[in-house]
N, C-alpha and C. Protein backbone atom coordinates (compact mmCIF):
# COMPACT_ATOMS: atom_id res chain seq x y z
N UNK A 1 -90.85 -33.24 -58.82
CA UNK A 1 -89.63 -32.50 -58.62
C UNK A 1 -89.92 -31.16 -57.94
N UNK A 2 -90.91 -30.59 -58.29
CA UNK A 2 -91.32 -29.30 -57.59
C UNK A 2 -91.57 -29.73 -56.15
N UNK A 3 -92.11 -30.16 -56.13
CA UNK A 3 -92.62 -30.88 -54.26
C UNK A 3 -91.46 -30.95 -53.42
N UNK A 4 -89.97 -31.94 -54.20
CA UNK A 4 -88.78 -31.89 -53.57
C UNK A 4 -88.30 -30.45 -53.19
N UNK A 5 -88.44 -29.55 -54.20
CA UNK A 5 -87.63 -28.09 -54.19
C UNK A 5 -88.08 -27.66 -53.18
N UNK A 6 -89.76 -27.90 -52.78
CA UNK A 6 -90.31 -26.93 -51.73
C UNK A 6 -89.82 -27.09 -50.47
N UNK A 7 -89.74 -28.59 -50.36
CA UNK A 7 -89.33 -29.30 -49.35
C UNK A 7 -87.69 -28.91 -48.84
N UNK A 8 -86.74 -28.68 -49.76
CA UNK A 8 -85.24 -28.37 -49.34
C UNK A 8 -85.60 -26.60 -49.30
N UNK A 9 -86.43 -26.37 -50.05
CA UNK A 9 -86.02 -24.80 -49.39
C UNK A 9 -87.01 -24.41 -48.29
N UNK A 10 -88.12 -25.32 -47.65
CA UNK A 10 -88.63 -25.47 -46.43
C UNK A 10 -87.47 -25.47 -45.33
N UNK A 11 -86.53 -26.38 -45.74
CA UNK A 11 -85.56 -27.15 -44.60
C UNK A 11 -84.41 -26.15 -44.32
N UNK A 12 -84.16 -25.33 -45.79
CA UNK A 12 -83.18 -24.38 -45.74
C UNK A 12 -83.74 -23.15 -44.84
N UNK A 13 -84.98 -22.66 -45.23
CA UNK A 13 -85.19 -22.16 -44.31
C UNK A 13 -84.96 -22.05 -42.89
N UNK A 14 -85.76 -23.33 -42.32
CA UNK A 14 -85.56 -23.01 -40.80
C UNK A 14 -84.32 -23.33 -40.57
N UNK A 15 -83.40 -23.56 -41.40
CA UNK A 15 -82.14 -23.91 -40.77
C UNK A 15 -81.68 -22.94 -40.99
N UNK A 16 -82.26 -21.79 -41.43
CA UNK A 16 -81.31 -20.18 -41.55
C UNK A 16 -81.97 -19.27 -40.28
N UNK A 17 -83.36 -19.77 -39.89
CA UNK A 17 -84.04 -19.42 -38.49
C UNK A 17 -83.34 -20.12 -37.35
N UNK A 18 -82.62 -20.94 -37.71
CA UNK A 18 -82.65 -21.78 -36.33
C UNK A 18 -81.34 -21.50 -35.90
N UNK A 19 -80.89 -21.19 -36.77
CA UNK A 19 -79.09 -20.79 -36.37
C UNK A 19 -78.66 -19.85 -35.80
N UNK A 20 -78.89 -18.35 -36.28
CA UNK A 20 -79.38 -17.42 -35.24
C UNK A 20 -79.65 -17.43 -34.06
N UNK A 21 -80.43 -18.54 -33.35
CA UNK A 21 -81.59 -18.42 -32.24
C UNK A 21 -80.97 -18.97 -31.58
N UNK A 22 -80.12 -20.26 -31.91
CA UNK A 22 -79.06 -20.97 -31.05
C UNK A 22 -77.87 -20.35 -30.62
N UNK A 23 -77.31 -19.34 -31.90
CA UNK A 23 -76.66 -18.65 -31.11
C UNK A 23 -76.60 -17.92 -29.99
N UNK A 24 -77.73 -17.32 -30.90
CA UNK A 24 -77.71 -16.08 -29.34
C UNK A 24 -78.13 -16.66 -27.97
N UNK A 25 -78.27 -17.84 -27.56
CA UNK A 25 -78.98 -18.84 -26.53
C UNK A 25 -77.59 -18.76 -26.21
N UNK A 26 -76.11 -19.75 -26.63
CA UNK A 26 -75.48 -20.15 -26.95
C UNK A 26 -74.03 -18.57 -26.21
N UNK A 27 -74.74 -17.13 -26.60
CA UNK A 27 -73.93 -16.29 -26.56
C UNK A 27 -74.27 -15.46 -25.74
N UNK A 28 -75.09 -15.84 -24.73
CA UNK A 28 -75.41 -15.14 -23.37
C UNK A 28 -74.63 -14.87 -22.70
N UNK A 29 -74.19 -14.00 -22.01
CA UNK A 29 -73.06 -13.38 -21.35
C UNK A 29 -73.33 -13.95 -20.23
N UNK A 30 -72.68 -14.19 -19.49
CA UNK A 30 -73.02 -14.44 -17.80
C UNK A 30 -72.43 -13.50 -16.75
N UNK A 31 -73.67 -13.33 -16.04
CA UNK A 31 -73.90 -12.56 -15.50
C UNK A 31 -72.70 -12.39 -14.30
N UNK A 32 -71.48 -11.48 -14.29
CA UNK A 32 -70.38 -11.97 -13.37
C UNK A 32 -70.74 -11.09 -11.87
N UNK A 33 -71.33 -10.47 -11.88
CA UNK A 33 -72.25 -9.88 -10.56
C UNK A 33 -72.51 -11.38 -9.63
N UNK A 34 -73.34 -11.89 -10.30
CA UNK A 34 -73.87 -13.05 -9.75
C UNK A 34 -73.44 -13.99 -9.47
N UNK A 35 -72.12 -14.22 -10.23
CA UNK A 35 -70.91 -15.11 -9.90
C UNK A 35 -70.25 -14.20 -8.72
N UNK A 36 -69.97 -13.18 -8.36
CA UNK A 36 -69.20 -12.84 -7.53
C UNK A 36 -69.86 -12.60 -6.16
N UNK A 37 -71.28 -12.53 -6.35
CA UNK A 37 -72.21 -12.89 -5.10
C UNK A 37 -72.04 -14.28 -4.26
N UNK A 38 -72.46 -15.12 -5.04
CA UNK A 38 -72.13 -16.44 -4.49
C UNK A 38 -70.70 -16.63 -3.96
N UNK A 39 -69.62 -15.66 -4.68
CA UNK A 39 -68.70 -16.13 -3.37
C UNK A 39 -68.39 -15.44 -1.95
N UNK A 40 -69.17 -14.16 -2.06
CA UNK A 40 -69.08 -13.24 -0.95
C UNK A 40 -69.62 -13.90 0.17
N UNK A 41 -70.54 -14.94 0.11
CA UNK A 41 -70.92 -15.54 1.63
C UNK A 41 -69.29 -15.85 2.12
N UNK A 42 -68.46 -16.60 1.83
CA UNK A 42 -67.70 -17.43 2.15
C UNK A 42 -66.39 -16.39 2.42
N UNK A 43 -66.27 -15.27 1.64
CA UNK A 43 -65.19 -14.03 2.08
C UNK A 43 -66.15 -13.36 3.04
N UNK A 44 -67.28 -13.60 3.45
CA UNK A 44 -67.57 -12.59 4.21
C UNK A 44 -67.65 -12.87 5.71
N UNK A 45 -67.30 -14.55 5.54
CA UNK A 45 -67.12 -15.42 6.65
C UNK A 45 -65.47 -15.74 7.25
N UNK A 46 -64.88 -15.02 6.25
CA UNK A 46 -63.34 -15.39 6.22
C UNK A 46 -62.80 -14.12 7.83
N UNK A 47 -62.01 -14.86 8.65
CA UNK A 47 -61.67 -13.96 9.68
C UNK A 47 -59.78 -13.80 9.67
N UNK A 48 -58.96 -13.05 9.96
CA UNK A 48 -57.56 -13.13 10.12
C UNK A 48 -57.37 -12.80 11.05
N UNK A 49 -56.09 -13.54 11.28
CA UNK A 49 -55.27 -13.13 12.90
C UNK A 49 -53.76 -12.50 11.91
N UNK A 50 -53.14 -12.35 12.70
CA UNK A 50 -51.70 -11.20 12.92
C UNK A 50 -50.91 -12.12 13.76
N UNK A 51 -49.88 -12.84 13.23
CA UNK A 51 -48.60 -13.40 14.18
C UNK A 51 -47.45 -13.75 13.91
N UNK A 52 -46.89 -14.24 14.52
CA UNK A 52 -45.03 -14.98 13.55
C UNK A 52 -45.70 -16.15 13.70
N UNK A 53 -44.88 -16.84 12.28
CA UNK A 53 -45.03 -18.27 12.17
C UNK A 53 -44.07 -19.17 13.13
N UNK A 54 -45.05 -20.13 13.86
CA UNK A 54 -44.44 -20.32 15.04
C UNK A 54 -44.25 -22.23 14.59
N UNK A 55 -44.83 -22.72 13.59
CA UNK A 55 -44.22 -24.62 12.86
C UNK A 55 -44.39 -24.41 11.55
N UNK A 56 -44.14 -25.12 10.80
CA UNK A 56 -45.18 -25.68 9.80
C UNK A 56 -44.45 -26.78 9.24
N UNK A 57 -46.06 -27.47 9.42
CA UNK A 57 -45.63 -28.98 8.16
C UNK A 57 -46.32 -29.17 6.90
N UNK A 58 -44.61 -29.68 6.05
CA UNK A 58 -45.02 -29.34 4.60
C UNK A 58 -45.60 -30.32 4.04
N UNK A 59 -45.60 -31.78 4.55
CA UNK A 59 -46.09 -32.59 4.43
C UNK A 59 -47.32 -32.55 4.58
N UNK A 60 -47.69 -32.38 5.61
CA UNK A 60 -49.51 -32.30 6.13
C UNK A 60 -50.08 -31.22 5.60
N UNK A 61 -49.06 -29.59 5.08
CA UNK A 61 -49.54 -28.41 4.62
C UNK A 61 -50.48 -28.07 5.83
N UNK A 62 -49.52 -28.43 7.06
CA UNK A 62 -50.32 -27.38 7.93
C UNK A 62 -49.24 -26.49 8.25
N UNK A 63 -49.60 -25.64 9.47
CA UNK A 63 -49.03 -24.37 9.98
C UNK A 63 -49.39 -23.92 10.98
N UNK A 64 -48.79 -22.88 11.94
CA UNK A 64 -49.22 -22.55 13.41
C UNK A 64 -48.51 -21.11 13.35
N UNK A 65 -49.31 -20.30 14.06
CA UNK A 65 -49.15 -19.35 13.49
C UNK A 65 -50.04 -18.73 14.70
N UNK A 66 -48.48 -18.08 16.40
CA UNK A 66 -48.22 -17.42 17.13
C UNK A 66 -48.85 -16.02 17.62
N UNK A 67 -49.89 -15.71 18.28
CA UNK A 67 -50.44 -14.39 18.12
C UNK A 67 -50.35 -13.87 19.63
N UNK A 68 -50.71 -12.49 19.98
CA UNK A 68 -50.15 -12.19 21.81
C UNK A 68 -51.32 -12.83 22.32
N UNK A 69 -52.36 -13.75 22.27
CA UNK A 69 -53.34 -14.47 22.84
C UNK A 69 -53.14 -16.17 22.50
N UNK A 70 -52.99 -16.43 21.65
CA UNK A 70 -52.87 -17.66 21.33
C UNK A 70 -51.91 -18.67 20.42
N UNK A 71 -52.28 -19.53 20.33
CA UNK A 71 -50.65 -20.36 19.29
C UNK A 71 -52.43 -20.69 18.25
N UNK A 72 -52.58 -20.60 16.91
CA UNK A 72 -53.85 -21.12 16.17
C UNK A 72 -53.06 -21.94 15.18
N UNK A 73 -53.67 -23.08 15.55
CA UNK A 73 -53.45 -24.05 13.81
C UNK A 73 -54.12 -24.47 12.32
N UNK A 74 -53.44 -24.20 11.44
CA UNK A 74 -53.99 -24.25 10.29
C UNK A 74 -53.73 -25.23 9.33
N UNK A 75 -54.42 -25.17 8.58
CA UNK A 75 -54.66 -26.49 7.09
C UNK A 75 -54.36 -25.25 6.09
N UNK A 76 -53.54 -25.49 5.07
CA UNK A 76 -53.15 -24.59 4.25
C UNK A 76 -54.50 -25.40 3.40
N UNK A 77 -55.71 -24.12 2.80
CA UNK A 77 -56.54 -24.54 1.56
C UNK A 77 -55.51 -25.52 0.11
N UNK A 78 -56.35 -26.08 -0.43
CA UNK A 78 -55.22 -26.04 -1.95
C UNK A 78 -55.74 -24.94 -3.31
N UNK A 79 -56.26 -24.30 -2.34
CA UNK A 79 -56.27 -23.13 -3.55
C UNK A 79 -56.39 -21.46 -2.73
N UNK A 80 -55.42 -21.79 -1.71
CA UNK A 80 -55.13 -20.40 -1.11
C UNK A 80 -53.34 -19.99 -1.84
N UNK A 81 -53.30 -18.74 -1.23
CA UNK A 81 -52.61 -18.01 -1.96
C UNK A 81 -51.26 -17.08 -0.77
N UNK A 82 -50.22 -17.78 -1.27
CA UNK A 82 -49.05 -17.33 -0.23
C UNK A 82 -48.26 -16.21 -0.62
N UNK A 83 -48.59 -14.74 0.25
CA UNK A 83 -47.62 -14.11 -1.04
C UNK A 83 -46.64 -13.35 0.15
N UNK A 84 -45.68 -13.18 -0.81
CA UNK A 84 -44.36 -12.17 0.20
C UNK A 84 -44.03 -11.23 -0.71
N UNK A 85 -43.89 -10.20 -0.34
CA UNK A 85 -43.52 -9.23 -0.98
C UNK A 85 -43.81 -8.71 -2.50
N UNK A 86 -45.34 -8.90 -2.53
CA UNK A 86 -46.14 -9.04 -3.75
C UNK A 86 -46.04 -9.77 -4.69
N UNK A 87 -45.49 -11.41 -4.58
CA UNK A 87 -45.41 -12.27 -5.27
C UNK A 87 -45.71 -13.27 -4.91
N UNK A 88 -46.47 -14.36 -5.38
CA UNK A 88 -46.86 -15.62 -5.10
C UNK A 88 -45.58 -16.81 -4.97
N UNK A 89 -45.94 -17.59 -3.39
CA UNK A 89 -44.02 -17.89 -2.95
C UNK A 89 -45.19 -19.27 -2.44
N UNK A 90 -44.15 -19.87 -1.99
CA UNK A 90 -44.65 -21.28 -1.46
C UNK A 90 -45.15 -21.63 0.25
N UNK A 91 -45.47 -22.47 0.60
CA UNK A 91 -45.37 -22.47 2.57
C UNK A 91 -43.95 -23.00 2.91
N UNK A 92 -43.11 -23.69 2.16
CA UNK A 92 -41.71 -23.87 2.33
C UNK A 92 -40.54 -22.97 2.50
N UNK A 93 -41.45 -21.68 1.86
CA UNK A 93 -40.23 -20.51 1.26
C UNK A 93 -40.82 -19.37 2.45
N UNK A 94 -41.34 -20.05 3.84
CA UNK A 94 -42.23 -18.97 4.42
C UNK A 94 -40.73 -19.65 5.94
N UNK A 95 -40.51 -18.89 6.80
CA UNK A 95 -39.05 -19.12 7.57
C UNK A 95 -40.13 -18.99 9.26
N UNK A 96 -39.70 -19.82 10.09
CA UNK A 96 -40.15 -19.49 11.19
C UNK A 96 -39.87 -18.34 11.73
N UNK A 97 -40.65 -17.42 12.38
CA UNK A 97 -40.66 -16.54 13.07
C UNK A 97 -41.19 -15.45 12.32
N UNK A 98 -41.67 -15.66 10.86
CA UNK A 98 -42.38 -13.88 10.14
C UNK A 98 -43.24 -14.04 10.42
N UNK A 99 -43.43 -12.25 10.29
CA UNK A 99 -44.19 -11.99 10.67
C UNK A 99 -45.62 -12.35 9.63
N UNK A 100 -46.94 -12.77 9.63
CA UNK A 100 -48.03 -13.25 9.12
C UNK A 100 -49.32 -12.72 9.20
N UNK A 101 -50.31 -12.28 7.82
CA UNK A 101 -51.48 -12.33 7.98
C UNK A 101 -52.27 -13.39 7.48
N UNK A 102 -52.79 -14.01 8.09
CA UNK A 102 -53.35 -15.22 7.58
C UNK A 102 -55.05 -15.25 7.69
N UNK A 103 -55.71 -14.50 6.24
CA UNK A 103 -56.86 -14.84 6.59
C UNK A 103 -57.64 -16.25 5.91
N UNK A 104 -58.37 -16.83 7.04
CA UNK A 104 -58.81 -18.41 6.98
C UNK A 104 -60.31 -18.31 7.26
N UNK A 105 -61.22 -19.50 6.84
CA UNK A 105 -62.31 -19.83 7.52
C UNK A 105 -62.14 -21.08 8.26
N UNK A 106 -63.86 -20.87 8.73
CA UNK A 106 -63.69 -22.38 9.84
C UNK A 106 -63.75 -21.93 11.52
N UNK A 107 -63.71 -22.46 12.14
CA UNK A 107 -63.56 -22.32 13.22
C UNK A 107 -63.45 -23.28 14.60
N UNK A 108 -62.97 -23.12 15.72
CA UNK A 108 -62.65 -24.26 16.79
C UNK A 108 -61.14 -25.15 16.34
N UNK A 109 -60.84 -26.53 16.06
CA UNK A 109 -59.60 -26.76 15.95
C UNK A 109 -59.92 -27.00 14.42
N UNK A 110 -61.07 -26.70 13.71
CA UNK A 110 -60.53 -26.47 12.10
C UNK A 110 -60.87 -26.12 11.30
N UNK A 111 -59.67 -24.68 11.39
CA UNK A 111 -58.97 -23.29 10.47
C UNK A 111 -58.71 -23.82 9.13
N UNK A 112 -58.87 -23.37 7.96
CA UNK A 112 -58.23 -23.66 6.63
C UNK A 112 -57.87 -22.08 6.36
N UNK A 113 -56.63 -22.09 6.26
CA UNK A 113 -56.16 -20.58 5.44
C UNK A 113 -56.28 -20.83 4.34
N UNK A 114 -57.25 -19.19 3.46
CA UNK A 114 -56.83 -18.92 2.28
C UNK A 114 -56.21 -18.06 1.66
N UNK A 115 -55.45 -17.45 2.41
CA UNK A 115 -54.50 -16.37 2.08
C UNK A 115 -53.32 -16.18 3.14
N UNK A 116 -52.19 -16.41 2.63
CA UNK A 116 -51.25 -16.09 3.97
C UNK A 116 -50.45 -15.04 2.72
N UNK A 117 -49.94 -13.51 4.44
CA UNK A 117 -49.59 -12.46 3.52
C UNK A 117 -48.26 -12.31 4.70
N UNK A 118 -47.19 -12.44 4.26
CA UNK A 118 -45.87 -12.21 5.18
C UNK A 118 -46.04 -10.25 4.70
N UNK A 119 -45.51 -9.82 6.38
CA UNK A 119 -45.61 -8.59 6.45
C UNK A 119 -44.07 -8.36 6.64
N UNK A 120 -44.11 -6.96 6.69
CA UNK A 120 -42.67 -6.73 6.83
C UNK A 120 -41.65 -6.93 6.45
């Protein structure tokens, strides 16, 4: 019977060591520096033009979008962000002819916007 006792308060032991140790493994903060690095390649690649919205289809979630050099076409991202007048609005609720900042990556015939910002 003594042999058993040693044995459960052996077991109790490390299971009062071991719990601790997992936590704090378990309760590592992550590092959000380093998360916000990895996305700066991809904003730092992001370019915008300035124009009125000159189509868009809601179906395809594309868009074209009029500048004093060129007509550029776009792929709306599905996790870009449409805002008018400091509120998040739809590409449906966007009217031909506003005025638009649309910054996108990509380049040649394919643009993906991730941010369209109606001005004015």
């Amino acid at each position: 019977m003594n042999r058993n006792y040693s044995k459960a308060l052996l077991a109790l032991a490390l299971l009062v060591l071991a719990v601790p140790v997992t936590w704090a493994v378990v309760s590592v903060p992550v590092d959000e520096r380093a998360a916000e690095s990895a996305q700066q390649p991809a904003a730092a690649n992001a370019k915008s033009l300035i124009g009125e919205l000159a189509e868009r289809d809601l179906t395809a979630k594309t868009f074209a979008v009029k500048s004093e050099e060129t007509v550029q076409r776009f792929i709306l991202a599905t996790d870009a962000k449409v805002m008018a007048q400091g509120r998040i609005v739809q590409l449906a609720d966007l009217k031909v002819g506003a005025k638009l900042e649309v910054t996108y990556t990509g380049s040649g015939a394919t643009l993906t916007a991730t941010r369209i910002e109606v001005l004015g």
